[in-house]
C-alpha atoms as a PDB file:
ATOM      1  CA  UNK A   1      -9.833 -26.004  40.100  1.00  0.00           C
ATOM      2  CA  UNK A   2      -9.618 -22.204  40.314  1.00  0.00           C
ATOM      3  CA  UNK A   3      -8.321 -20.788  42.865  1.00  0.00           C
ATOM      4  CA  UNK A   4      -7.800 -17.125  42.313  1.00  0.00           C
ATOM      5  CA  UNK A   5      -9.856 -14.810  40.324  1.00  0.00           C
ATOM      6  CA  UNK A   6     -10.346 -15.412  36.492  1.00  0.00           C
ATOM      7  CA  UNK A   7      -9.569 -12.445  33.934  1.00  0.00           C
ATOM      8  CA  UNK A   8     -11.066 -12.774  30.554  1.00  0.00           C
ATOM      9  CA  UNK A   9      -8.057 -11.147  28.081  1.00  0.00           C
ATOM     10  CA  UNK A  10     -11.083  -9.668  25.785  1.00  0.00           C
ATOM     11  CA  UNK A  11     -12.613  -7.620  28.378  1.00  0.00           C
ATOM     12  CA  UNK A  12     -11.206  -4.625  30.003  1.00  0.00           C
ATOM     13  CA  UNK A  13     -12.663  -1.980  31.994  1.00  0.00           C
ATOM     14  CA  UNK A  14     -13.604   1.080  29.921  1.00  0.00           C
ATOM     15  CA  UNK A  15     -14.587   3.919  32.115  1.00  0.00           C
ATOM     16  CA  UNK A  16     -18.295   5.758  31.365  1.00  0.00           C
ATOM     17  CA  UNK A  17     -18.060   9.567  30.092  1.00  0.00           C
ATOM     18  CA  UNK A  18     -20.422  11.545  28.411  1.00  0.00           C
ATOM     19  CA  UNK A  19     -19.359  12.591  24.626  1.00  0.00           C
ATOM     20  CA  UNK A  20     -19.268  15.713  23.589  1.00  0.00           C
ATOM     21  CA  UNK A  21     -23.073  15.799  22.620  1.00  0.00           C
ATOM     22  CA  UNK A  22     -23.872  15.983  26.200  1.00  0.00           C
ATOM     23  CA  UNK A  23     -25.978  12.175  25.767  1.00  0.00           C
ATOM     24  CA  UNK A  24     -24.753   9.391  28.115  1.00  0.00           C
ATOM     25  CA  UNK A  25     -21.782   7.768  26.950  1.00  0.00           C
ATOM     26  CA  UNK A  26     -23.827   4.587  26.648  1.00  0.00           C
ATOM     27  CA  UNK A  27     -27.368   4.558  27.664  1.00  0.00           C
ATOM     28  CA  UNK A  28     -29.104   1.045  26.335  1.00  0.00           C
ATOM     29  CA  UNK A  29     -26.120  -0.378  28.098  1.00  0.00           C
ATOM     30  CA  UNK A  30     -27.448  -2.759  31.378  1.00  0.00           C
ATOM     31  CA  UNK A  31     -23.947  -3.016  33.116  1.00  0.00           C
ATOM     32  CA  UNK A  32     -23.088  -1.028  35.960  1.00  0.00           C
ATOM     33  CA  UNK A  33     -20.552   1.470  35.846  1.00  0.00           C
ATOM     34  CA  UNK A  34     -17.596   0.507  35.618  1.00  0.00           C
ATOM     35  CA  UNK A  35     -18.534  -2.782  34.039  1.00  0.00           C
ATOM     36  CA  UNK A  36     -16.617  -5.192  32.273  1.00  0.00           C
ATOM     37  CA  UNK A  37     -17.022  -4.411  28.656  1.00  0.00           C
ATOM     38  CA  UNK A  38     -15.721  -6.087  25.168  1.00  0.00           C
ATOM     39  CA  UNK A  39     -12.429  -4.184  24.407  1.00  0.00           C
ATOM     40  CA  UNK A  40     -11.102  -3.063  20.696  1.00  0.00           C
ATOM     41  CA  UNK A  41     -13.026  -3.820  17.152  1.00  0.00           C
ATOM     42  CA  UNK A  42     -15.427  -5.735  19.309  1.00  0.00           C
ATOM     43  CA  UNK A  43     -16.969  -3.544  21.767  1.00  0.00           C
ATOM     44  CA  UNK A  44     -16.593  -0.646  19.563  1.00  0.00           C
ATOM     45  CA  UNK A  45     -19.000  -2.684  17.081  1.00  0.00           C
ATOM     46  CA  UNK A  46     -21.321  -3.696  19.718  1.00  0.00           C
ATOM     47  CA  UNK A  47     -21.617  -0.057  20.434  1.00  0.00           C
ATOM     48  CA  UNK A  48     -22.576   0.832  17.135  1.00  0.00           C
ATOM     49  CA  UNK A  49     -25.389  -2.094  17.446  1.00  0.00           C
ATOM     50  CA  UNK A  50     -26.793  -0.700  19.707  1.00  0.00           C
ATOM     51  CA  UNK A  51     -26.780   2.701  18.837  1.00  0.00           C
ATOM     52  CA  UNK A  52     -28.452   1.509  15.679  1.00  0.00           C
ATOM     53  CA  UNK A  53     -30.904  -0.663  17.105  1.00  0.00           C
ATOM     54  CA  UNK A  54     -32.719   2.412  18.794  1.00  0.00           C
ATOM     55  CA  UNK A  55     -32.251   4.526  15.814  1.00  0.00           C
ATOM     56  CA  UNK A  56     -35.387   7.081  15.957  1.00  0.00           C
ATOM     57  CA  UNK A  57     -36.142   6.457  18.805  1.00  0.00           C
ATOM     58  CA  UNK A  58     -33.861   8.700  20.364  1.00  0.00           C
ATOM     59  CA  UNK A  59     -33.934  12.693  19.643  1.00  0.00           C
ATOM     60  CA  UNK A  60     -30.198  13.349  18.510  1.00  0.00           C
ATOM     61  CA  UNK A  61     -29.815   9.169  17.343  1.00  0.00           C
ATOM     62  CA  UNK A  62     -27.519  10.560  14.111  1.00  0.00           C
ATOM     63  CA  UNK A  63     -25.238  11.924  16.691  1.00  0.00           C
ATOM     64  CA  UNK A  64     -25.006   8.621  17.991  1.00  0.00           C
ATOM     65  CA  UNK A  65     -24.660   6.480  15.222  1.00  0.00           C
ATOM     66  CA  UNK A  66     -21.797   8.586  13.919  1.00  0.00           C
ATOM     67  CA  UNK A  67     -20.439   9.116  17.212  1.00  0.00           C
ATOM     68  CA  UNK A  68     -20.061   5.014  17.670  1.00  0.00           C
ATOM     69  CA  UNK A  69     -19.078   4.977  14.119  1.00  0.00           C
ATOM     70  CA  UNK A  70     -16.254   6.240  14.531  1.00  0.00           C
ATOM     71  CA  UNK A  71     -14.256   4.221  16.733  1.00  0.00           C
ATOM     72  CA  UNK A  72     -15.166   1.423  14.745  1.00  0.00           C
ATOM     73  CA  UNK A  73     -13.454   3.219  11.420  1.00  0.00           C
ATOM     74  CA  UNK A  74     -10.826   3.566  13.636  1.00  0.00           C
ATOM     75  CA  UNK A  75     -10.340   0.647  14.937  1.00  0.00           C
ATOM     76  CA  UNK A  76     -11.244  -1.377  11.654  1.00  0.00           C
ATOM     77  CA  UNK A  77      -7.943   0.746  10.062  1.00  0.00           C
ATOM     78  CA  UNK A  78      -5.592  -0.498  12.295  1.00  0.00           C
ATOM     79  CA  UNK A  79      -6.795  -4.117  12.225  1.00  0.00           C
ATOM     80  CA  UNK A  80      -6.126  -3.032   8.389  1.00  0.00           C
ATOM     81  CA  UNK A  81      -2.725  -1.942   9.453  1.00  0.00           C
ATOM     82  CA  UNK A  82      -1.765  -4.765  11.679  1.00  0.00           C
ATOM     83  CA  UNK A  83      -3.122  -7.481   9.257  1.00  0.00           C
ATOM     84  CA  UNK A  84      -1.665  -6.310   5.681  1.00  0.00           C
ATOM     85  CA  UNK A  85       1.709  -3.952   7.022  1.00  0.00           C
ATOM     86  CA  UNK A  86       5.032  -5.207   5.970  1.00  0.00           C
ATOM     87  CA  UNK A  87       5.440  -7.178   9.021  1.00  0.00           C
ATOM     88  CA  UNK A  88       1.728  -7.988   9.684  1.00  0.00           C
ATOM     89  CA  UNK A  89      -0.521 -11.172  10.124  1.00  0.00           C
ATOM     90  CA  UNK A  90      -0.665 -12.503   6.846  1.00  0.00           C
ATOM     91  CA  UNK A  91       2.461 -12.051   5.645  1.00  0.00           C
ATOM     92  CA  UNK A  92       3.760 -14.350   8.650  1.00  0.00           C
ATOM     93  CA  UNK A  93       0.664 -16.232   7.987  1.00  0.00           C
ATOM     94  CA  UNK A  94       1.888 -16.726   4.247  1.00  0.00           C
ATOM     95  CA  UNK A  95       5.868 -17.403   5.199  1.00  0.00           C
ATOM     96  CA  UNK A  96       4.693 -20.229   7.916  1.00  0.00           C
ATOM     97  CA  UNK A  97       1.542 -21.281   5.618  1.00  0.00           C
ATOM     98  CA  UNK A  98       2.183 -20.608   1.910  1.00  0.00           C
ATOM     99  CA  UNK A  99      -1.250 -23.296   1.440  1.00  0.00           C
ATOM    100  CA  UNK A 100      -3.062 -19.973   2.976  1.00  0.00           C
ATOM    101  CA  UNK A 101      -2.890 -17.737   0.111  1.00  0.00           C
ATOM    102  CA  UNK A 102      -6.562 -18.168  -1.355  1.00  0.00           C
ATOM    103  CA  UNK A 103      -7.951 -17.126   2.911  1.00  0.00           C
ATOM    104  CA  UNK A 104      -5.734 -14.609   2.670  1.00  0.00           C
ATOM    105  CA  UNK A 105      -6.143 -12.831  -0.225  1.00  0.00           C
ATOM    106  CA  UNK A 106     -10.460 -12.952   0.672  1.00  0.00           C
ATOM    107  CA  UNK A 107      -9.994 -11.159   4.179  1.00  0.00           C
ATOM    108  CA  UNK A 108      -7.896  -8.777   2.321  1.00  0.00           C
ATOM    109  CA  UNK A 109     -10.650  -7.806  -0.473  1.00  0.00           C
ATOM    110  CA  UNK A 110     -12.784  -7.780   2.363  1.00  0.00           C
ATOM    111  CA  UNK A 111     -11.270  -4.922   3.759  1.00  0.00           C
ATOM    112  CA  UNK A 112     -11.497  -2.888   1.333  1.00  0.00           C
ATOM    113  CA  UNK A 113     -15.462  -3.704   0.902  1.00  0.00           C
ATOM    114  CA  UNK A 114     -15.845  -3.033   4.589  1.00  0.00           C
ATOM    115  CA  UNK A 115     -14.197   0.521   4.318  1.00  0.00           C
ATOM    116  CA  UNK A 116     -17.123   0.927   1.739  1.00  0.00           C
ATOM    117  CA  UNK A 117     -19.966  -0.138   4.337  1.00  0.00           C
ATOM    118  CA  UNK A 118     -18.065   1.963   7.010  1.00  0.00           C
ATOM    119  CA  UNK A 119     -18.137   5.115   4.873  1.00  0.00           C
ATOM    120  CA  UNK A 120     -21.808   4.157   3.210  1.00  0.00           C
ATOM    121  CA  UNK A 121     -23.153   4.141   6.483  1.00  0.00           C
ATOM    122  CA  UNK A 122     -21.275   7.348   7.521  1.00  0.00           C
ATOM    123  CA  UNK A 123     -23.061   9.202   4.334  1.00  0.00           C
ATOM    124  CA  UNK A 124     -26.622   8.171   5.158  1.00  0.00           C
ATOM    125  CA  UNK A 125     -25.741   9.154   9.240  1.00  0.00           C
ATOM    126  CA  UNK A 126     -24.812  12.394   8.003  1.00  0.00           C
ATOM    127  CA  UNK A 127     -27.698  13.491   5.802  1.00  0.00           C
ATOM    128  CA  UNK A 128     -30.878  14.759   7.648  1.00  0.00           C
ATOM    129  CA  UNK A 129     -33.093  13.742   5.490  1.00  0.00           C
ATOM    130  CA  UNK A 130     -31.998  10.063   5.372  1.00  0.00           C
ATOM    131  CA  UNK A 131     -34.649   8.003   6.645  1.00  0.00           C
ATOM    132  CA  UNK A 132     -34.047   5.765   9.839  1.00  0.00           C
ATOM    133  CA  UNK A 133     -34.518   2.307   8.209  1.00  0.00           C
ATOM    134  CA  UNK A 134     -32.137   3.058   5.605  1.00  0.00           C
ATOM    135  CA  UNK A 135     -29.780   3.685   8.293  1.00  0.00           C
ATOM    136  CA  UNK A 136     -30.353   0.330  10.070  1.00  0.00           C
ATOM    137  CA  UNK A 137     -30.446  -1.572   6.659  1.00  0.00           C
ATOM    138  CA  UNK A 138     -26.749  -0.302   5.593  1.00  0.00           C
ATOM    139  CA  UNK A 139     -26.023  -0.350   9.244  1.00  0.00           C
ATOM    140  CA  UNK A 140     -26.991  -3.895   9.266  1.00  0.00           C
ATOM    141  CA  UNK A 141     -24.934  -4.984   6.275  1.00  0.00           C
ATOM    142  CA  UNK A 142     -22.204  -3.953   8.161  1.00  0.00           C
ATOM    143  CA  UNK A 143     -22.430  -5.460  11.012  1.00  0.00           C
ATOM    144  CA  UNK A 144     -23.006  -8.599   9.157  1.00  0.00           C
ATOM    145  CA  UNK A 145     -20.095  -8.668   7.406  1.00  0.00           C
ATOM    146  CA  UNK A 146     -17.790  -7.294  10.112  1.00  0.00           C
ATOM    147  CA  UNK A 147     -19.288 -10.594  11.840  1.00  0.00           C
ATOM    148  CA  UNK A 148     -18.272 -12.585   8.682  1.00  0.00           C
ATOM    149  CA  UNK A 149     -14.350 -11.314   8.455  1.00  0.00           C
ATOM    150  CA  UNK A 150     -13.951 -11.738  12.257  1.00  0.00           C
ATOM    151  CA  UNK A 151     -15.102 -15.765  11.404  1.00  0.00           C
ATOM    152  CA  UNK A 152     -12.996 -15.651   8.251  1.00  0.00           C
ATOM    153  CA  UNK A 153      -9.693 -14.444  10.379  1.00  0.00           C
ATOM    154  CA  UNK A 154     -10.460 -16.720  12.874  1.00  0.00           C
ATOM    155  CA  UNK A 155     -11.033 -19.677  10.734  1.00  0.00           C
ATOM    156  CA  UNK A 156      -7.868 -18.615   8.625  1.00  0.00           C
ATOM    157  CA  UNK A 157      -5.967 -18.333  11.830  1.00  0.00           C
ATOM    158  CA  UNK A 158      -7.383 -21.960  13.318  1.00  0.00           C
ATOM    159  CA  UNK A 159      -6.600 -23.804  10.096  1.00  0.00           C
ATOM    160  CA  UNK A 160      -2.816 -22.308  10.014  1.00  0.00           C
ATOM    161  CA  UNK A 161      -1.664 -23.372  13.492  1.00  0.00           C
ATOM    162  CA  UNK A 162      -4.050 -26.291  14.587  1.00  0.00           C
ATOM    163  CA  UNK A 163      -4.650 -28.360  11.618  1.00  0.00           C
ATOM    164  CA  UNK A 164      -2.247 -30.994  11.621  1.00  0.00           C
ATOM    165  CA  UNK A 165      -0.778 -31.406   8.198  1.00  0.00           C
ATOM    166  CA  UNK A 166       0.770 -34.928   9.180  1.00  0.00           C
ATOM    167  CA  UNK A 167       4.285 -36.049   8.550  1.00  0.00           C
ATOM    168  CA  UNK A 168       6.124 -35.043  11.414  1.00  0.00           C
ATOM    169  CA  UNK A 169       7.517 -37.446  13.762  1.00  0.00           C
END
């Protein structure tokens, strides 16, 4: 039984501002300010859902995309940078794991497909005459596969420290 209050470790508080563009900092979002949101690579690409989902439907909705776009580019670089550095993820992954190598090698082509979608989605954003469903189509491919390398690392990182290899005593 519980006895104190529960903290999930993936959501913080993020406070509400307005960006630059003078638009709410989040208006299709339901919570309260103040609200728990999803922290990191995840909220940020919740965000951009969102902003993407009411593409057109808002008067400056380019402003938006890019605006949420960014923090994911961001964010998606130093998931780069903490994953494939020198001292990273999978090169621990690899030392503990050497069995690992094909997962490993996948989520790292990955990135480098996903910096593709990140900046093909920043072109369309950024050209006026770019029509909105185009936008949510290479939006959407995104978001898929962001979805698929986050199941990828987290299957990768499941089968090197819970599958039970047998022999030890």
């Amino acid at each position: 039984m519980v006895t104190g209050p529960v903290q999930q470790p993936s959501v913080v508080a993020r406070p509400r501002v307005a960006h630059p563009a003078g638009l709410p900092a989040d208006p299709h979002s339901i919570a309260l300010p103040g609200a728990p949101r999803p922290a990191g690579l995840t909220g940020d690409v919740h965000a951009l859902g969102r902003a993407v989902a009411v593409a057109s439907t808002e008067p400056r909705w380019r402003e938006e995309v890019l605006l949420r776009l960014r923090p994911v580019h961001q964010s998606f670089a130093e998931h780069v940078r903490v994953t494939e550095g020198p001292t990273g993820l999978y090169r621990e992954l690899l030392t503990q794991s050497p069995r690992l190598d094909h997962g490993v090698r996948l989520l790292t082509r990955e990135h480098v497909a996903i910096v593709a979608a990140i900046l093909a989605v920043q072109q369309i954003a950024e050209r006026p005459e770019a029509h909105p469903d185009e936008l949510r189509h290479r939006a959407g491919h995104l978001l898929r596969r962001l979805a698929r390398h986050r199941r990828r690392g987290a299957d990768l990182l499941w089968e090197a420290y819970q599958t039970d290899l047998g022999g030890e005593t």
